[in-house]
Protein backbone atom coordinates (compact mmCIF):
# COMPACT_ATOMS: atom_id res chain seq x y z
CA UNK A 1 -7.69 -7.29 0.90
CA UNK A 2 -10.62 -8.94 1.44
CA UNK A 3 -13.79 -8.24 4.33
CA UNK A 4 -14.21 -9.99 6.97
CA UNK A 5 -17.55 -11.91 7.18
CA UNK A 6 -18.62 -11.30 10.94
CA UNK A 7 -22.21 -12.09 12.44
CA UNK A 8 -23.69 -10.07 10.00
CA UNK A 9 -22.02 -12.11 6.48
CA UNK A 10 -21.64 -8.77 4.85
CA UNK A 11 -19.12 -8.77 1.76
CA UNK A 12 -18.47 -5.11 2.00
CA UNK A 13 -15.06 -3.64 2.57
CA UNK A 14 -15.27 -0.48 4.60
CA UNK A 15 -11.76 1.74 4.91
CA UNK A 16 -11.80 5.19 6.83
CA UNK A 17 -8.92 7.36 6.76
CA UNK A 18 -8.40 7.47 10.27
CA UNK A 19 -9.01 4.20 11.47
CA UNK A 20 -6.35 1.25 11.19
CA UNK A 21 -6.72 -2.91 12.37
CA UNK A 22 -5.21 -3.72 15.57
CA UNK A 23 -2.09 -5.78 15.18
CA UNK A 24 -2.26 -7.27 18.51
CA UNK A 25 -5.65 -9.35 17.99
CA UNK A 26 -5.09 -11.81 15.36
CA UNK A 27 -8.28 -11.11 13.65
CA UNK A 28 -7.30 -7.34 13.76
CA UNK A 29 -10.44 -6.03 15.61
CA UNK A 30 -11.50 -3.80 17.40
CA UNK A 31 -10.36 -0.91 15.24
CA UNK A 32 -8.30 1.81 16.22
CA UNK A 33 -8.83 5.29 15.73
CA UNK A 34 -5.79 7.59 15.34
CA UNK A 35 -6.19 11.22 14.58
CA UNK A 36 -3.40 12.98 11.95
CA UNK A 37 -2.33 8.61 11.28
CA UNK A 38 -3.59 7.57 7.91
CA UNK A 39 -4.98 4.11 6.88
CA UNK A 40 -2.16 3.50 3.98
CA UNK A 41 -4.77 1.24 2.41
CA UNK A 42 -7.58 4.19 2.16
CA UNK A 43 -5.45 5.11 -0.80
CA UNK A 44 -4.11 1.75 -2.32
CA UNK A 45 -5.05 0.02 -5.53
CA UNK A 46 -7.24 -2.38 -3.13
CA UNK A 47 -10.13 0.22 -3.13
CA UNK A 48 -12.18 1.59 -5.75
CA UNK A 49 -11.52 5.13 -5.22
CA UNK A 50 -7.93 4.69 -6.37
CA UNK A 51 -8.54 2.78 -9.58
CA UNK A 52 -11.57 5.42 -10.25
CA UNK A 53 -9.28 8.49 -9.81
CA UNK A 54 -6.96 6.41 -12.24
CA UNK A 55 -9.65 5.76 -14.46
CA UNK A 56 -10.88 9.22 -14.90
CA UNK A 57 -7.80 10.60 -15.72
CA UNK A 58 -6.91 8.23 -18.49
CA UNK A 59 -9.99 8.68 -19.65
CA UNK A 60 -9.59 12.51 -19.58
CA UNK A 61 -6.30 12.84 -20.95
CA UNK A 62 -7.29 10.49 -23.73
CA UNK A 63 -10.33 12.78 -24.75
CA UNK A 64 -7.92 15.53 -24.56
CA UNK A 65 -5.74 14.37 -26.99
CA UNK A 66 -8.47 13.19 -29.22
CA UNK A 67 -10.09 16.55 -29.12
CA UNK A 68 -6.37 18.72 -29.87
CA UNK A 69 -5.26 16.05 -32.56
CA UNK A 70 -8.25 14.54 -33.81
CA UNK A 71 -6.51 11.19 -34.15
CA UNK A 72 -8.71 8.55 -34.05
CA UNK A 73 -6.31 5.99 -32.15
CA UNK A 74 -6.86 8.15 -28.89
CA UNK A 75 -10.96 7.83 -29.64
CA UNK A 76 -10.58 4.07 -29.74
CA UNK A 77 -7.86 3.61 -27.00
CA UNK A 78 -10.65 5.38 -24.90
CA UNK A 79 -12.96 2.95 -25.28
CA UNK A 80 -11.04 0.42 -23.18
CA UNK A 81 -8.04 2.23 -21.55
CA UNK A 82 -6.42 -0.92 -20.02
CA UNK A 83 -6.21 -3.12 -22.72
């Protein structure tokens, strides 16, 4: 998923919950807004919020374990997660 560069060249990516692309325009503005309809992508791993939620709980549940087992593989693997 990638922005679209309009008049104003912005590279930001801007997803509301309630607010979806138009299928019938093929550049898929203007916008809709549907209340109680989510944007599926709000929530997918194309946003930061998702991979931040993800983040943080590795990142807890590794501490955890470090901190109940004092095993120093779960320090490390905490260090980078996702390698």
């Amino acid at each position: 998923m990638t922005p679209s560069l309009g008049e104003g060249k912005s590279k930001a990516l801007i997803l509301q919950a309630a607010v979806r692309i138009s299928l019938a325009s093929p550049n898929g503005l203007p916008y809709i807004r549907r209340d109680g309809v989510a944007n599926p992508d709000v929530k997918s791993d194309a946003t930061d919020a998702a991979r931040l939620v993800r983040f943080t709980s590795t990142i807890e549940t590794l501490g955890l374990a470090y901190f109940f087992t004092g095993n120093a593989a779960y320090d490390a693997k905490s260090i980078c997660p996702f390698n």
